[in-house]
PDB file of N, CA and C in Angstrom:
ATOM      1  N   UNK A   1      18.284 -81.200 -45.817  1.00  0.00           N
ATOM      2  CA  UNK A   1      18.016 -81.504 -47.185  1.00  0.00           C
ATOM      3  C   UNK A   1      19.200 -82.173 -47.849  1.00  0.00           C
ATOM      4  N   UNK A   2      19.500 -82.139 -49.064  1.00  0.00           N
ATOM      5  CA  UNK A   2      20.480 -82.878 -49.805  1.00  0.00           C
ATOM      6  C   UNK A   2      21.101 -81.797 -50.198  1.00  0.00           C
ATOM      7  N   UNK A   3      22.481 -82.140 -49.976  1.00  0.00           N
ATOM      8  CA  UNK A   3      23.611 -81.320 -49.963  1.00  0.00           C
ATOM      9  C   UNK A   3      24.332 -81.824 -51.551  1.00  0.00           C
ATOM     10  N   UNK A   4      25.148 -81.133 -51.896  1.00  0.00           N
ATOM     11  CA  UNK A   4      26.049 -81.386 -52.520  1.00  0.00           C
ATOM     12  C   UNK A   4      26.674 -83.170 -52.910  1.00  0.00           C
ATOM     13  N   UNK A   5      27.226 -83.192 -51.196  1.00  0.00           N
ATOM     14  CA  UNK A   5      27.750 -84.425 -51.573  1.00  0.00           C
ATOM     15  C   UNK A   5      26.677 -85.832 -51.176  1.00  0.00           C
ATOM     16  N   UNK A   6      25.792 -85.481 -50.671  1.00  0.00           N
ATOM     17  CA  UNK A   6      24.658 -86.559 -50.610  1.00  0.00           C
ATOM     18  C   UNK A   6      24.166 -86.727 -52.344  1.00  0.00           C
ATOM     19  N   UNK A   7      24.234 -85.541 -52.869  1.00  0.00           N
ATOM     20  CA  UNK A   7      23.578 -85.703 -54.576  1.00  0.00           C
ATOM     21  C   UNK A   7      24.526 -86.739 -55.150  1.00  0.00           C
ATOM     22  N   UNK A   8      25.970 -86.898 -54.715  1.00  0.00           N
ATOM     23  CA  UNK A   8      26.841 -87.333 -55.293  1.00  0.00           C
ATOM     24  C   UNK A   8      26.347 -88.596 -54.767  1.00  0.00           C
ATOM     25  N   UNK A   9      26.343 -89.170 -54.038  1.00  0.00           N
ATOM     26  CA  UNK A   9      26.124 -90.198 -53.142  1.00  0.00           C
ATOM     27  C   UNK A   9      24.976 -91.492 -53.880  1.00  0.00           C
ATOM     28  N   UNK A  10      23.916 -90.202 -54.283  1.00  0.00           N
ATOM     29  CA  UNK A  10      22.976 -91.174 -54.827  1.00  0.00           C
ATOM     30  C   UNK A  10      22.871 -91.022 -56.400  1.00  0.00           C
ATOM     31  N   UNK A  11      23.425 -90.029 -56.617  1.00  0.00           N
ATOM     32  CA  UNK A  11      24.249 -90.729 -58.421  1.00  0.00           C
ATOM     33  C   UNK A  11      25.170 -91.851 -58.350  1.00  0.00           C
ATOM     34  N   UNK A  12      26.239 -92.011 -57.001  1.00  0.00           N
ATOM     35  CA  UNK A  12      27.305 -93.297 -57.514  1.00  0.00           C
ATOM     36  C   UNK A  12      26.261 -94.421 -56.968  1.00  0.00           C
ATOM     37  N   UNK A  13      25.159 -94.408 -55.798  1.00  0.00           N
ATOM     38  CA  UNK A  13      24.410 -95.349 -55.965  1.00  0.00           C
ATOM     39  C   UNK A  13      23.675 -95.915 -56.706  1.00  0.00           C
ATOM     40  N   UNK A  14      23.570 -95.153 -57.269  1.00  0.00           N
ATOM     41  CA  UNK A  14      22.295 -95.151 -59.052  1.00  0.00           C
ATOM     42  C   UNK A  14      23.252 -96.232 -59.825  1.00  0.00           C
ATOM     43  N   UNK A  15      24.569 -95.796 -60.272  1.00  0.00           N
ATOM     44  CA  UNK A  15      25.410 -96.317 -61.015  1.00  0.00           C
ATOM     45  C   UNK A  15      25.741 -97.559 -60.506  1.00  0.00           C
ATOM     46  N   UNK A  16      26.101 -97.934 -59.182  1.00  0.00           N
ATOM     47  CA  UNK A  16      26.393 -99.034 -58.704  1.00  0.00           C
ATOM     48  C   UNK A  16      25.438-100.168 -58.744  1.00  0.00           C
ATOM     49  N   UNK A  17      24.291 -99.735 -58.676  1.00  0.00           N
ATOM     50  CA  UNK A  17      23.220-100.346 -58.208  1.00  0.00           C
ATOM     51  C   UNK A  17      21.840-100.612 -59.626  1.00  0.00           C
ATOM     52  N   UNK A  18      22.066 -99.661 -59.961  1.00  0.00           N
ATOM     53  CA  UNK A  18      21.177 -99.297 -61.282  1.00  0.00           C
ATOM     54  C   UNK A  18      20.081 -98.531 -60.913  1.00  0.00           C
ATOM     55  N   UNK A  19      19.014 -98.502 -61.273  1.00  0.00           N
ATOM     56  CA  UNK A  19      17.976 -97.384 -60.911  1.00  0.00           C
ATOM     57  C   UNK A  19      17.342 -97.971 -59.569  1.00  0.00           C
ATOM     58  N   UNK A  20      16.716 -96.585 -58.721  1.00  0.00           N
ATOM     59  CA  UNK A  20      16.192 -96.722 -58.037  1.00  0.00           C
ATOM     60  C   UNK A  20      14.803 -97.851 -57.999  1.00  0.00           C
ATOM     61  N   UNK A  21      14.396 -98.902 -57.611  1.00  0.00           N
ATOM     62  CA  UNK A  21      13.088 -99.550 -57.741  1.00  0.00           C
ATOM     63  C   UNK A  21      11.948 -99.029 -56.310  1.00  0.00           C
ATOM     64  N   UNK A  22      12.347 -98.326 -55.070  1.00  0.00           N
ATOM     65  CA  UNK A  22      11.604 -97.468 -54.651  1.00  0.00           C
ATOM     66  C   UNK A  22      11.791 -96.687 -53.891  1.00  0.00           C
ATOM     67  N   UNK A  23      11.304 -95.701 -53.116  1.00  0.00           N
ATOM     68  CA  UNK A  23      11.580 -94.445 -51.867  1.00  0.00           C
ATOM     69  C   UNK A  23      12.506 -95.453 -51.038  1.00  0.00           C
ATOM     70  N   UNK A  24      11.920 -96.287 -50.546  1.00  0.00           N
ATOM     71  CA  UNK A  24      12.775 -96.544 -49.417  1.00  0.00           C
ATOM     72  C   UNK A  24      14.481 -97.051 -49.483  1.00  0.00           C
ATOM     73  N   UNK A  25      14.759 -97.181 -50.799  1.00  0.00           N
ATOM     74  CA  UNK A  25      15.957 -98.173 -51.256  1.00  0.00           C
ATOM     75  C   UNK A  25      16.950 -96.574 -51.162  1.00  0.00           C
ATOM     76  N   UNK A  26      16.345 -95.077 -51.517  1.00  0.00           N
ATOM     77  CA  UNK A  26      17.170 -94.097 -50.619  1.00  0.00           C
ATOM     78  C   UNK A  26      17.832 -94.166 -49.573  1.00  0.00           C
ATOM     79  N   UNK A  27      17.373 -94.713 -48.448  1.00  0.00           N
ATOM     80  CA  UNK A  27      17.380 -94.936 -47.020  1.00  0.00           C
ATOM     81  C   UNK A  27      18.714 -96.108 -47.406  1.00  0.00           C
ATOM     82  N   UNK A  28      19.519 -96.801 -48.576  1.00  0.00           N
ATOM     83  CA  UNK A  28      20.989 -97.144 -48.570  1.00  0.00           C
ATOM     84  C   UNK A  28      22.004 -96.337 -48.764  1.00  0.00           C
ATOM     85  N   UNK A  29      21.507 -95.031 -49.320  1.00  0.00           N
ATOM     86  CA  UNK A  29      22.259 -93.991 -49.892  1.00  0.00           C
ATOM     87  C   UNK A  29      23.473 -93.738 -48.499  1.00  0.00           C
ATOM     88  N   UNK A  30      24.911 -93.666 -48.758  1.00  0.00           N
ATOM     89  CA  UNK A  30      25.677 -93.219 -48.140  1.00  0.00           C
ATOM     90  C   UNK A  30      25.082 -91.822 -47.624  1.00  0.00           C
ATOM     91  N   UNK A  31      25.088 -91.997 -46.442  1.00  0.00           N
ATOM     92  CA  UNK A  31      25.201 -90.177 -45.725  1.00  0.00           C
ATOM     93  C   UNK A  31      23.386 -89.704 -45.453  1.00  0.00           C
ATOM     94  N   UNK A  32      22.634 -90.539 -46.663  1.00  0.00           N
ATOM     95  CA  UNK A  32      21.126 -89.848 -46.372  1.00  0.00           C
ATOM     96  C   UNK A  32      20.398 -90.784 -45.715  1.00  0.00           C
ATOM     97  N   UNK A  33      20.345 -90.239 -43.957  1.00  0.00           N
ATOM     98  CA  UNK A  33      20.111 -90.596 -42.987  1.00  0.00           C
ATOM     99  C   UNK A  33      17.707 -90.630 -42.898  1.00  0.00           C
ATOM    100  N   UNK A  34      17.884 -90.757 -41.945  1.00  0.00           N
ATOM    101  CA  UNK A  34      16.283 -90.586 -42.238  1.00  0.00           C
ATOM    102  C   UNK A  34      15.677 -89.305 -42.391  1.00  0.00           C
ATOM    103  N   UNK A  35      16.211 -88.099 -41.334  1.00  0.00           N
ATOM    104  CA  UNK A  35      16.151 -86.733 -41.597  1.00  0.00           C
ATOM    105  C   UNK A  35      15.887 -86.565 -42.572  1.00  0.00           C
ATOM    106  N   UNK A  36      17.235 -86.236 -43.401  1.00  0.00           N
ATOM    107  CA  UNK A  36      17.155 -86.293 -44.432  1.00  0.00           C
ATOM    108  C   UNK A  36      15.981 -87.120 -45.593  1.00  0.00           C
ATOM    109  N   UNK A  37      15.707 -87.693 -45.189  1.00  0.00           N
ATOM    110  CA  UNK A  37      14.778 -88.921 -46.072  1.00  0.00           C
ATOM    111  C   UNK A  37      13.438 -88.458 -45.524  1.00  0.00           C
ATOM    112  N   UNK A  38      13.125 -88.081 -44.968  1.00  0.00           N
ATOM    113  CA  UNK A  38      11.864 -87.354 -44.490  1.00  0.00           C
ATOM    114  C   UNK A  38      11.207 -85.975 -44.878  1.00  0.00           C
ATOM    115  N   UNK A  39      12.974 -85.396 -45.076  1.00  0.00           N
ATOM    116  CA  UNK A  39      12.815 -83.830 -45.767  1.00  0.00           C
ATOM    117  C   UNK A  39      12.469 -84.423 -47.223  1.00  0.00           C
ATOM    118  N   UNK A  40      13.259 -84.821 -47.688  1.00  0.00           N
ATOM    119  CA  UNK A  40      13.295 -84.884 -49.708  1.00  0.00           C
ATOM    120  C   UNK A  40      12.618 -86.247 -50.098  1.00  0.00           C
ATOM    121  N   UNK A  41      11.668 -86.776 -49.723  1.00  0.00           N
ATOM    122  CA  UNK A  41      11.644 -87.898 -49.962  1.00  0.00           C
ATOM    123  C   UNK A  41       9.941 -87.701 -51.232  1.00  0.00           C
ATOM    124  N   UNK A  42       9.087 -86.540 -50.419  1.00  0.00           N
ATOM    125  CA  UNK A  42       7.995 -86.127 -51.381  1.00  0.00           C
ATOM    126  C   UNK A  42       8.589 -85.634 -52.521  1.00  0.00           C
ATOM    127  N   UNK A  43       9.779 -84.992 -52.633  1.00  0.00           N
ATOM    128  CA  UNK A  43       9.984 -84.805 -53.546  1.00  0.00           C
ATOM    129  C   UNK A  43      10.955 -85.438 -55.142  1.00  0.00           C
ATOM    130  N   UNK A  44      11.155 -86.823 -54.552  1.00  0.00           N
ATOM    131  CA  UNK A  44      12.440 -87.744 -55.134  1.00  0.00           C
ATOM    132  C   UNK A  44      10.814 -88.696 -55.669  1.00  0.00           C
ATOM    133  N   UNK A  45      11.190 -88.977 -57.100  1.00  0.00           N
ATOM    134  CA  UNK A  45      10.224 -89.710 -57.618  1.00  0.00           C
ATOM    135  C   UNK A  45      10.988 -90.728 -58.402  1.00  0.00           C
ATOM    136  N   UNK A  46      10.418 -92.111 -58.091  1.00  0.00           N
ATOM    137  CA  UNK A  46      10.948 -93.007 -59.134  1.00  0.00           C
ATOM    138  C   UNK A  46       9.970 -93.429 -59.459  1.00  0.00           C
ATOM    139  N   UNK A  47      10.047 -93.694 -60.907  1.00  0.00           N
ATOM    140  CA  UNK A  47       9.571 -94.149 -62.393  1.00  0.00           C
ATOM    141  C   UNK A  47       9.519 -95.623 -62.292  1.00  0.00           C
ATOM    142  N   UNK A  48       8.548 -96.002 -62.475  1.00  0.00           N
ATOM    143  CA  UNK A  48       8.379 -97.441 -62.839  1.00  0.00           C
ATOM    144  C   UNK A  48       8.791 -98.338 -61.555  1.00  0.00           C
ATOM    145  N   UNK A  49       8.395 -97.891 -60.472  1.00  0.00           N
ATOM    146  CA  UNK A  49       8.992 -98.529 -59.371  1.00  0.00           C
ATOM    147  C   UNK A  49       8.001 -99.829 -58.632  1.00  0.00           C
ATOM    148  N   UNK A  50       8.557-100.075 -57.871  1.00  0.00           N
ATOM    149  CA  UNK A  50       7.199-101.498 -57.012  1.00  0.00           C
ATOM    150  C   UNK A  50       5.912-100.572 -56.551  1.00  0.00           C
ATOM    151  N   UNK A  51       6.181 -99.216 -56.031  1.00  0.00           N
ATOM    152  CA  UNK A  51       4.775 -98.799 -55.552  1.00  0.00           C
ATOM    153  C   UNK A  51       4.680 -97.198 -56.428  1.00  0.00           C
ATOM    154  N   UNK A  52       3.440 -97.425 -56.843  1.00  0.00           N
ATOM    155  CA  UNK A  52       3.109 -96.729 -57.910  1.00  0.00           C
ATOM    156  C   UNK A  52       2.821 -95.429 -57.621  1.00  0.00           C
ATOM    157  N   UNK A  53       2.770 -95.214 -55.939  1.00  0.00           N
ATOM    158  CA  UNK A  53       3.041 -93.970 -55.089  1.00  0.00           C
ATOM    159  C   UNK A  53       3.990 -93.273 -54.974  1.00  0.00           C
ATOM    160  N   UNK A  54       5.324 -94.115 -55.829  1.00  0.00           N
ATOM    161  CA  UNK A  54       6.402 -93.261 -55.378  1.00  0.00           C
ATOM    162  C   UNK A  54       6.854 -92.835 -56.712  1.00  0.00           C
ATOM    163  N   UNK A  55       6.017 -92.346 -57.341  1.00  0.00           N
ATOM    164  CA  UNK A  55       6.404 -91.607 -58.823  1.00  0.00           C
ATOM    165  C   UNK A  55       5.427 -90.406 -58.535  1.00  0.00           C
ATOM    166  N   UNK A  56       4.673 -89.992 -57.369  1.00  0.00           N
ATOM    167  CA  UNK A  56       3.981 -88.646 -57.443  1.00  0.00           C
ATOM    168  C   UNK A  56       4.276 -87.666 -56.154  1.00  0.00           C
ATOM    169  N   UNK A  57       3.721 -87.192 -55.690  1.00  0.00           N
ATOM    170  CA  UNK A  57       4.037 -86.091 -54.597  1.00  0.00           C
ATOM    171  C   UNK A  57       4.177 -86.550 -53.295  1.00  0.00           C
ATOM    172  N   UNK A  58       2.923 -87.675 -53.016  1.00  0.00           N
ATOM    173  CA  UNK A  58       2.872 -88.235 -51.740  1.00  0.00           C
ATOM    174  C   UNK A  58       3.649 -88.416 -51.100  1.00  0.00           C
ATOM    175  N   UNK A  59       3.985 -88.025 -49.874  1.00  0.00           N
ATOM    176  CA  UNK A  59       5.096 -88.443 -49.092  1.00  0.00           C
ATOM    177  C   UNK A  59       4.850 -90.034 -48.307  1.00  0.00           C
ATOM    178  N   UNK A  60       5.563 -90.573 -48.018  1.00  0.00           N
ATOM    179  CA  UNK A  60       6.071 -92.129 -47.837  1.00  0.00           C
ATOM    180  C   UNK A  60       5.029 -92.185 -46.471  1.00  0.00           C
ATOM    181  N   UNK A  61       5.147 -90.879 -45.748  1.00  0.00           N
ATOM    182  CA  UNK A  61       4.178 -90.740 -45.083  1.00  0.00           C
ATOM    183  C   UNK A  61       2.552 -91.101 -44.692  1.00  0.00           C
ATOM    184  N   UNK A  62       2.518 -90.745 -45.825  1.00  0.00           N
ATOM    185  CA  UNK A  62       0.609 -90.726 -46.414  1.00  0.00           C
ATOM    186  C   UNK A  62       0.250 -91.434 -46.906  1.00  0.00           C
ATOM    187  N   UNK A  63       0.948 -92.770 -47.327  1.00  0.00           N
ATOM    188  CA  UNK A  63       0.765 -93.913 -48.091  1.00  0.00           C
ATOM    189  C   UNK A  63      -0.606 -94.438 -47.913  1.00  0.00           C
ATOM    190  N   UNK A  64      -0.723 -94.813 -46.180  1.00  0.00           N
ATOM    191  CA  UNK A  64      -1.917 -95.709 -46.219  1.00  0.00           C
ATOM    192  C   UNK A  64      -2.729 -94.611 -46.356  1.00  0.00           C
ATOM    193  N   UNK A  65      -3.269 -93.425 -46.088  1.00  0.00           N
ATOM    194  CA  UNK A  65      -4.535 -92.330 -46.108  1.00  0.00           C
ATOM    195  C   UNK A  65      -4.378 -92.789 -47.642  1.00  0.00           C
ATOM    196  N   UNK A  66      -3.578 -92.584 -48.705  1.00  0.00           N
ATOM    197  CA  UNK A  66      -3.533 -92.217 -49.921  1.00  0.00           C
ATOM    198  C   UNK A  66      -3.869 -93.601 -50.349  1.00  0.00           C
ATOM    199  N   UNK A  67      -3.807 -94.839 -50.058  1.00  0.00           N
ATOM    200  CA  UNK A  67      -4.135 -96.208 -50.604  1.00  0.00           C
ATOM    201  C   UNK A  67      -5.532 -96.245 -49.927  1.00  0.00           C
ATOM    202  N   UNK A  68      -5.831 -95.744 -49.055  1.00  0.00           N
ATOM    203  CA  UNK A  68      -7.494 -96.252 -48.446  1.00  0.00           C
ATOM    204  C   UNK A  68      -8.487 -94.736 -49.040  1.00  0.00           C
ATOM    205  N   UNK A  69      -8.167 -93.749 -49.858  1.00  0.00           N
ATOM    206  CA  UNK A  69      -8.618 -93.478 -50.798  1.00  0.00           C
ATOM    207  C   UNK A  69      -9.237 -93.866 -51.919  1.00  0.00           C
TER     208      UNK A  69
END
């Protein structure tokens, strides 16, 4: 999961970078490997992003089941 200094990681990425635009732009985060990105990723939501899936529960996973819905 996200540790301590991975939280840090993707606050100075936030700042560097500006807001997240989707799940996968995590996957630049210093240190948060895919593991990781697999564990927390249903639960990391961005707002106003390119896919309108990644502001709810769905994991990055379930995309297409959840788009052919």
């Amino acid at each position: 999961g996200i540790n301590m200094g991975i939280a840090r990681n993707i606050v100075a990425y936030r700042e560097e970078n500006g807001v997240f635009k989707d799940r996968k732009e995590l996957k630049k985060v210093a240190k948060l490997g895919e593991k990781t990105f697999n564990q927390c990723a249903g639960f990391m939501r961005i707002s106003d992003g390119k896919n309108p899936l990644d502001s709810t529960s769905v994991h990055p996973e379930s995309y297409k089941a959840a788009e052919a819905m």
